[in-house]
Protein backbone atom coordinates (compact mmCIF):
# COMPACT_ATOMS: atom_id res chain seq x y z
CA UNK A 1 0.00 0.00 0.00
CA UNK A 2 1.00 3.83 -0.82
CA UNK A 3 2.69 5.45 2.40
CA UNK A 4 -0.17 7.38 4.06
CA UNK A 5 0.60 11.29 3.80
CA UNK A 6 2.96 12.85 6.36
CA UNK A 7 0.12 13.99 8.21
CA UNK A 8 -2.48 11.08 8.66
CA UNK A 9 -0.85 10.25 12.21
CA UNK A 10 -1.92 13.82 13.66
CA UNK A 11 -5.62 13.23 12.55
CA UNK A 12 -7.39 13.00 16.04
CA UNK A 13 -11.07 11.23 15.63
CA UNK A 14 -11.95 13.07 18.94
CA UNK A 15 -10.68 16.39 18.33
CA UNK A 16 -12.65 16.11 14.90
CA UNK A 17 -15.71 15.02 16.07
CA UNK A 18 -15.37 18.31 18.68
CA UNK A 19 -14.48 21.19 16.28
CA UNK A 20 -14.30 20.51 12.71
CA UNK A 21 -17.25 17.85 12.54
CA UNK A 22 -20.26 20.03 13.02
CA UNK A 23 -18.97 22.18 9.65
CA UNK A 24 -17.65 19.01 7.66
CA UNK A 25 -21.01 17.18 8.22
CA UNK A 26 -22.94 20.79 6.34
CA UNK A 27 -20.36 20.51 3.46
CA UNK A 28 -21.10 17.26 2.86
CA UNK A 29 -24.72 17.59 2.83
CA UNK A 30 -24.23 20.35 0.74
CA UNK A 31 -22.37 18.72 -2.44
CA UNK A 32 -24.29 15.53 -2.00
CA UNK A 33 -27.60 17.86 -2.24
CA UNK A 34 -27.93 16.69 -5.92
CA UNK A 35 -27.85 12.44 -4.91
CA UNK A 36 -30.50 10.59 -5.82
CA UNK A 37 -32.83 10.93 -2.53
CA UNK A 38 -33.32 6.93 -2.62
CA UNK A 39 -30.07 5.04 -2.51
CA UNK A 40 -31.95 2.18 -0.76
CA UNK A 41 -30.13 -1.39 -1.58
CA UNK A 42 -26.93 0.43 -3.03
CA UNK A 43 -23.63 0.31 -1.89
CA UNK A 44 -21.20 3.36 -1.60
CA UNK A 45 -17.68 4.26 -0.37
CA UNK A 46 -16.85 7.04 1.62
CA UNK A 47 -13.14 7.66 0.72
CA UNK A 48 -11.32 9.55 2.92
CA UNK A 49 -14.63 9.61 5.28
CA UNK A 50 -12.93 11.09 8.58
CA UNK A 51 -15.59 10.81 11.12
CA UNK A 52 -18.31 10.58 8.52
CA UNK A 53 -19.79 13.39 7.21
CA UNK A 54 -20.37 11.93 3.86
CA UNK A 55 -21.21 8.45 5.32
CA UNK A 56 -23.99 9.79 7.33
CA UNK A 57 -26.30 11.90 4.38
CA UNK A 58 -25.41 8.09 2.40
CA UNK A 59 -26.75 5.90 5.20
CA UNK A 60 -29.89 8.39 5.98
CA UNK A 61 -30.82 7.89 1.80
CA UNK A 62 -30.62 4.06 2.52
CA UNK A 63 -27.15 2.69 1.30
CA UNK A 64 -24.93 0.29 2.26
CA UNK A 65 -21.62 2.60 3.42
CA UNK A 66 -17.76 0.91 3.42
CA UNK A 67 -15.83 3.78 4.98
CA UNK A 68 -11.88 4.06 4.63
CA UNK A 69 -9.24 6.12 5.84
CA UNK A 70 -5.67 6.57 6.17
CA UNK A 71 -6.55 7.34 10.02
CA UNK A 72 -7.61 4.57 12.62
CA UNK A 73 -8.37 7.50 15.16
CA UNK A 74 -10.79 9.14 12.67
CA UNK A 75 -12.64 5.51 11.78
CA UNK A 76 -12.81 4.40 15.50
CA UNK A 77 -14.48 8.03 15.94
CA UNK A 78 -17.08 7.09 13.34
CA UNK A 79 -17.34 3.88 14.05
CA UNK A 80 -18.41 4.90 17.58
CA UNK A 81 -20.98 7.21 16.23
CA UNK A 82 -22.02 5.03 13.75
CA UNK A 83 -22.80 2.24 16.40
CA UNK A 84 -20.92 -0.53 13.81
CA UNK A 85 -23.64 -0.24 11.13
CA UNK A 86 -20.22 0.74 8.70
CA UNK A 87 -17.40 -1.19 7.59
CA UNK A 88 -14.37 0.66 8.09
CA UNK A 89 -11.30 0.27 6.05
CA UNK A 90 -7.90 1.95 7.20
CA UNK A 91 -6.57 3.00 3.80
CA UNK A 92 -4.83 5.45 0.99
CA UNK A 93 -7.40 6.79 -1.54
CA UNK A 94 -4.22 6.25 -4.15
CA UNK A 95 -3.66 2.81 -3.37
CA UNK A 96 -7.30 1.62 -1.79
CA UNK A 97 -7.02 -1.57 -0.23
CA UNK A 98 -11.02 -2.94 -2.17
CA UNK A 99 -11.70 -5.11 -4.68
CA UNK A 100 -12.26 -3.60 -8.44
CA UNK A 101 -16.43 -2.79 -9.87
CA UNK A 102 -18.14 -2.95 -6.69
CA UNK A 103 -19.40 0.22 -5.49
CA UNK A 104 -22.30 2.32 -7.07
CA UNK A 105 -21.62 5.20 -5.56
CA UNK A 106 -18.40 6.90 -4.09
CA UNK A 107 -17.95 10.19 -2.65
CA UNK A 108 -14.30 11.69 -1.63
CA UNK A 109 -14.54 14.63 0.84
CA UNK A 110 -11.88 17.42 0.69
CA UNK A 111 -9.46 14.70 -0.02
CA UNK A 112 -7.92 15.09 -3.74
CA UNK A 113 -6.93 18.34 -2.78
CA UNK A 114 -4.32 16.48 -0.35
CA UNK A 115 -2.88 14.58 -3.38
CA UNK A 116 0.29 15.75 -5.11
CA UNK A 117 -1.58 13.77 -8.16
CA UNK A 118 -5.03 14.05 -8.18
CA UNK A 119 -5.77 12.34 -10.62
CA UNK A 120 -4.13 9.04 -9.93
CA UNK A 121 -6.49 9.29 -6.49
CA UNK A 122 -9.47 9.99 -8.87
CA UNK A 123 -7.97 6.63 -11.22
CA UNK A 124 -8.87 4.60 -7.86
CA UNK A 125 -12.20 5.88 -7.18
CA UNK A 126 -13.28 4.77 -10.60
CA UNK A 127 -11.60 1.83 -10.15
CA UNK A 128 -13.65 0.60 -7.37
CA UNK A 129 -16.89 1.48 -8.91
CA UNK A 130 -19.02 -0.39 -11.50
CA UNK A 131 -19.51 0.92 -14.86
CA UNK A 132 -21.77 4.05 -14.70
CA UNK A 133 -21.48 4.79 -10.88
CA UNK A 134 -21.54 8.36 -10.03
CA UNK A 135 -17.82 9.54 -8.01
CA UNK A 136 -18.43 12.84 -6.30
CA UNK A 137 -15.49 14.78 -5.05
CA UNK A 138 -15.22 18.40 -2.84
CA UNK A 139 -12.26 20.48 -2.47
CA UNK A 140 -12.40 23.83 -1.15
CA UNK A 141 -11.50 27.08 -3.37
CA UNK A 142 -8.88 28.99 -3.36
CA UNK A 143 -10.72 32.15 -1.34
CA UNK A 144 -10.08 32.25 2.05
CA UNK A 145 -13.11 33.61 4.42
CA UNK A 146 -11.26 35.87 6.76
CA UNK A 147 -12.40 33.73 9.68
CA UNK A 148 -9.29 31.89 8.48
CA UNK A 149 -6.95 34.24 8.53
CA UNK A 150 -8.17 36.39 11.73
CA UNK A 151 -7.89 32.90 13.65
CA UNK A 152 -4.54 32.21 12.44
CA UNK A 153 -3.14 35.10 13.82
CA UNK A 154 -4.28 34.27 17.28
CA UNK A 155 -2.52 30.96 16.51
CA UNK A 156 0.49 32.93 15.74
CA UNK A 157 0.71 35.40 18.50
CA UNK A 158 0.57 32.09 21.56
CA UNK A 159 3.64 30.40 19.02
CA UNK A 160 1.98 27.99 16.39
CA UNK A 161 3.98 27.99 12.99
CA UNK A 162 1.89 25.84 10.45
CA UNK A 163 3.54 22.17 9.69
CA UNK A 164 5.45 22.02 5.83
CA UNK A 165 2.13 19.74 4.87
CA UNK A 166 -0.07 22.35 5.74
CA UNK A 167 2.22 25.27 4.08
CA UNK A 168 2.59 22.90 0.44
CA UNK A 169 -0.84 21.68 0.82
CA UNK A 170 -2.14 25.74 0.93
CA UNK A 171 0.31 26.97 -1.38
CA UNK A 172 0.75 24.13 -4.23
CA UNK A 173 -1.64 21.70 -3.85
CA UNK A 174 -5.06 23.15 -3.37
CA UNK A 175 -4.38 26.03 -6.21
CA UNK A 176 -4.46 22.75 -8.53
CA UNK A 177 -8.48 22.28 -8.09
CA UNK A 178 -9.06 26.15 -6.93
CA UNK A 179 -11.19 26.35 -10.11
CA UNK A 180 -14.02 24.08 -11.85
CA UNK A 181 -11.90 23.66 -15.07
CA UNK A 182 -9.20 22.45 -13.22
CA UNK A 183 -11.28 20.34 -11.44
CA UNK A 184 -13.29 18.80 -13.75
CA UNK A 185 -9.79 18.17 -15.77
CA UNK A 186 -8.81 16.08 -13.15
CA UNK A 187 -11.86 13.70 -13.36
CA UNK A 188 -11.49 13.49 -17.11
CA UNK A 189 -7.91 12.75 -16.63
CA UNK A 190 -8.94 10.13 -13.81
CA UNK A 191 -11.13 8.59 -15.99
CA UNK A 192 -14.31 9.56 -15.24
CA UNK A 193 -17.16 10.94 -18.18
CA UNK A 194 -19.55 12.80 -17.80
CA UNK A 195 -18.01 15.71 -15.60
CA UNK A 196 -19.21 18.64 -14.11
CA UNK A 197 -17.15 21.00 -11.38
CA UNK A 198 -19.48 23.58 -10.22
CA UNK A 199 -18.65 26.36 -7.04
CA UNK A 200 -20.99 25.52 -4.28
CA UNK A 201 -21.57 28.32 -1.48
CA UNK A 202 -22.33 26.91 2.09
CA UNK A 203 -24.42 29.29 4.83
CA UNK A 204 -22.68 28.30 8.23
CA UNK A 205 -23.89 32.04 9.53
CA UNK A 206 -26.20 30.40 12.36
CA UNK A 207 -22.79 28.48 13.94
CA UNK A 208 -21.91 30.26 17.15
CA UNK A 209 -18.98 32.15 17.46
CA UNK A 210 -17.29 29.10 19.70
CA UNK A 211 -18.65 26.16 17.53
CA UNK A 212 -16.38 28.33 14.62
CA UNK A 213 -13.37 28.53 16.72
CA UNK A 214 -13.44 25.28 17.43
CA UNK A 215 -13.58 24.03 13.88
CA UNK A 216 -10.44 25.97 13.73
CA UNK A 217 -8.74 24.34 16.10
CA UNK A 218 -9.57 20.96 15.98
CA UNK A 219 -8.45 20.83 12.13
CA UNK A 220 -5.55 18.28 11.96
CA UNK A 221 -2.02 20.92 11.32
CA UNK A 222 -3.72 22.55 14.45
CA UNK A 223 -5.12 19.79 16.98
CA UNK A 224 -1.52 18.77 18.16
CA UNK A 225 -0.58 22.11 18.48
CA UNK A 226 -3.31 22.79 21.04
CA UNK A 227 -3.30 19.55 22.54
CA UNK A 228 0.40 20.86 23.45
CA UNK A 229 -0.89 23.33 25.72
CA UNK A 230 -2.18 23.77 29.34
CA UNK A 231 -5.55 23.76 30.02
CA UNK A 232 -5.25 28.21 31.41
CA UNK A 233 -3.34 29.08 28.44
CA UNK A 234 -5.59 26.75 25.60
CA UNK A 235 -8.97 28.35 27.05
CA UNK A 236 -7.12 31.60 26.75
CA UNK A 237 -6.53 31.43 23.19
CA UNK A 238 -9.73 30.47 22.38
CA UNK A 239 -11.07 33.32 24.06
CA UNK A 240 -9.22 35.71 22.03
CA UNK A 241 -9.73 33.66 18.71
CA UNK A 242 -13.45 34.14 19.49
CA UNK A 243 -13.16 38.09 19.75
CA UNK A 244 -10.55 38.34 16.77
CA UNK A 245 -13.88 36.62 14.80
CA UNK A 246 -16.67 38.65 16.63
CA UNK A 247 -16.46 41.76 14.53
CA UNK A 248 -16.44 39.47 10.87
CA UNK A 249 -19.05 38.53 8.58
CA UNK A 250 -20.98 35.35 8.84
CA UNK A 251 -19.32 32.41 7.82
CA UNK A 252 -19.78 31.11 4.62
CA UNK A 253 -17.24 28.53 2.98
CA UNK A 254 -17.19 28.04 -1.04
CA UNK A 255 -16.16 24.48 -2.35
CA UNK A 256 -16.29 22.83 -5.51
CA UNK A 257 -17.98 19.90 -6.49
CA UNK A 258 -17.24 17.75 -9.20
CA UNK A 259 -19.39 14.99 -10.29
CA UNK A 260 -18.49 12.43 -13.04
CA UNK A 261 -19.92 8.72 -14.01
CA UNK A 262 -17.28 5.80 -14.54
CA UNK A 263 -17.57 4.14 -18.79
C-alpha cells in the first residue's frame, strides 16, 4: 500500500468530532444535495470519510456505506458514532485496499486536494466502482473567508507555525483544483465521463462564534498544536480567537464539487 501522507498520524477522531465535525457534516450535505434521494439497496464508499460526514447523508438515503481512511483515530471516531452499522477500512485513496467494480456510488470529501496527483487518487475511485457509478469529489477554493486568517493570527501570536504539509498543501496543492476547469480536468484525466465541477456556497452564519473557533482548532495541522498546551493558556486562546472573529461577517465557505460517471 501507498505510504499514508505525512500527516495522517496527527488526525485526532476526537478532536474532529469536537471542532471541525459540526462544519464538515454541512459541506457534505451540501455537495451531495444533488444524490439521488433513494439510494436504498446500493452500496457506496466514503473515501477519505474522517468521522463521517459523507457516510452519514449516504446511510440516511438508505445505502450500504464501506468507509476508509488513512486514520484509525478518525474511523474508530465514526465507528463509535455510527454504532458498527459501517465497515471501516484503514486506507490510501491512491492505493485503496477494495476489490475492483463494486461500489455504485463513491464520494471523496476534501481529499484530492491532499494529493500531489489528483488524478491518480481519482484513477482509484473509478476503479472501485461499476460501470456508470456516479464519483463525487469536494475540495475547497482557493478564497479564504477571513475567519481563516483572523484565527490564524491568534494561533500565531501564543507560538503555532503551520507544519510544511499544511504550508505545500495551501500553497501548491489546493491552487491545482481552486477552479471548476481544473477540477473537472482532473476527473477526465482520472477517468471519469460525464463531468461537471461547479462552485458551491455553504451558509454556516447560524454556527456560534465558539462552535467556529473550534472548527479551527480541531483541524488536523492545528489539533496537536493545542493539545500541546495547558488547560489556562488553551482556554485563553480560544477566548481571544473568538473576539478576533466577533467583529467578521458570517461564515460562509465556497467548495467545488465535481461529479463524473465511470464508462
Amino acid at each position: 500500500m501507498t505510504a499514508a501522507p505525512a500527516h495522517a498520524a496527527y488526525r485526532d477522531g476526537a478532536a474532529w468530532a469536537h471542532g471541525p465535525q459540526a462544519v464538515y457534516d454541512r459541506l457534505a450535505a451540501a455537495a451531495l444535495a444533488t444524490a439521488p434521494m433513494d439510494l436504498t439497496g446500493t452500496t457506496a464508499l466514503d473515501a477519505g470519510a474522517g468521522t463521517g460526514a459523507a457516510t452519514r447523508v449516504l446511510l440516511s438515503r438508505g445505502a450500504h456505506v464501506d468507509a476508509v481512511d488513512t486514520s484509525s483515530s478518525m474511523l474508530a471516531e465514526l465507528h463509535r458514532q455510527m454504532g458498527g452499522r459501517v465497515r471501516t477500512v484503514v486506507g490510501d485513496v491512491r492505493d485503496l485496499p477494495l476489490a475492483d467494480r463494486q461500489y455504485d456510488y463513491v464520494v471523496a470529501a476534501c481529499v484530492l486536494n491532499h494529493l500531489a496527483t489528483p488524478e491518480a487518487g481519482v484513477a482509484e475511485l473509478a476503479r472501485v466502482c461499476r460501470s456508470g457509478s456516479r464519483v463525487v469529489a469536494t475540495t475547497f477554493g482557493t478564497d479564504d473567508h477571513p475567519v481563516k486568517p483572523a484565527v490564524d493570527t491568534v494561533l500565531a501570536d501564543y507560538g503555532f507555525v503551520p507544519p510544511e504539509w499544511y504550508r505545500t498543501l495551501k500553497k501548491e496543492l489546493i491552487p491545482k483544483l481552486g477552479t471548476p476547469q481544473g477540477f473537472a480536468e482532473v476527473g477526465r484525466k482520472g477517468g471519469l465521463v460525464n463531468v461537471t465541477a461547479r462552485p458551491v456556497e455553504v451558509d454556516l452564519s447560524d454556527l456560534s462564534l465558539p462552535v467556529v473557533v473550534s472548527y479551527r482548532l480541531g483541524l488536523a495541522h492545528v489539533a496537536p498544536f493545542l493539545q500541546g498546551l495547558d488547560s489556562e493558556t488553551a482556554a485563553a486562546m480560544q477566548r481571544d480567537a473568538v473576539t478576533a472573529i466577533s467583529s467578521l461577517p458570517p461564515l460562509r465557505l465556497s467548495m467545488l464539487v465535481l461529479e463524473g460517471t465511470t464508462p
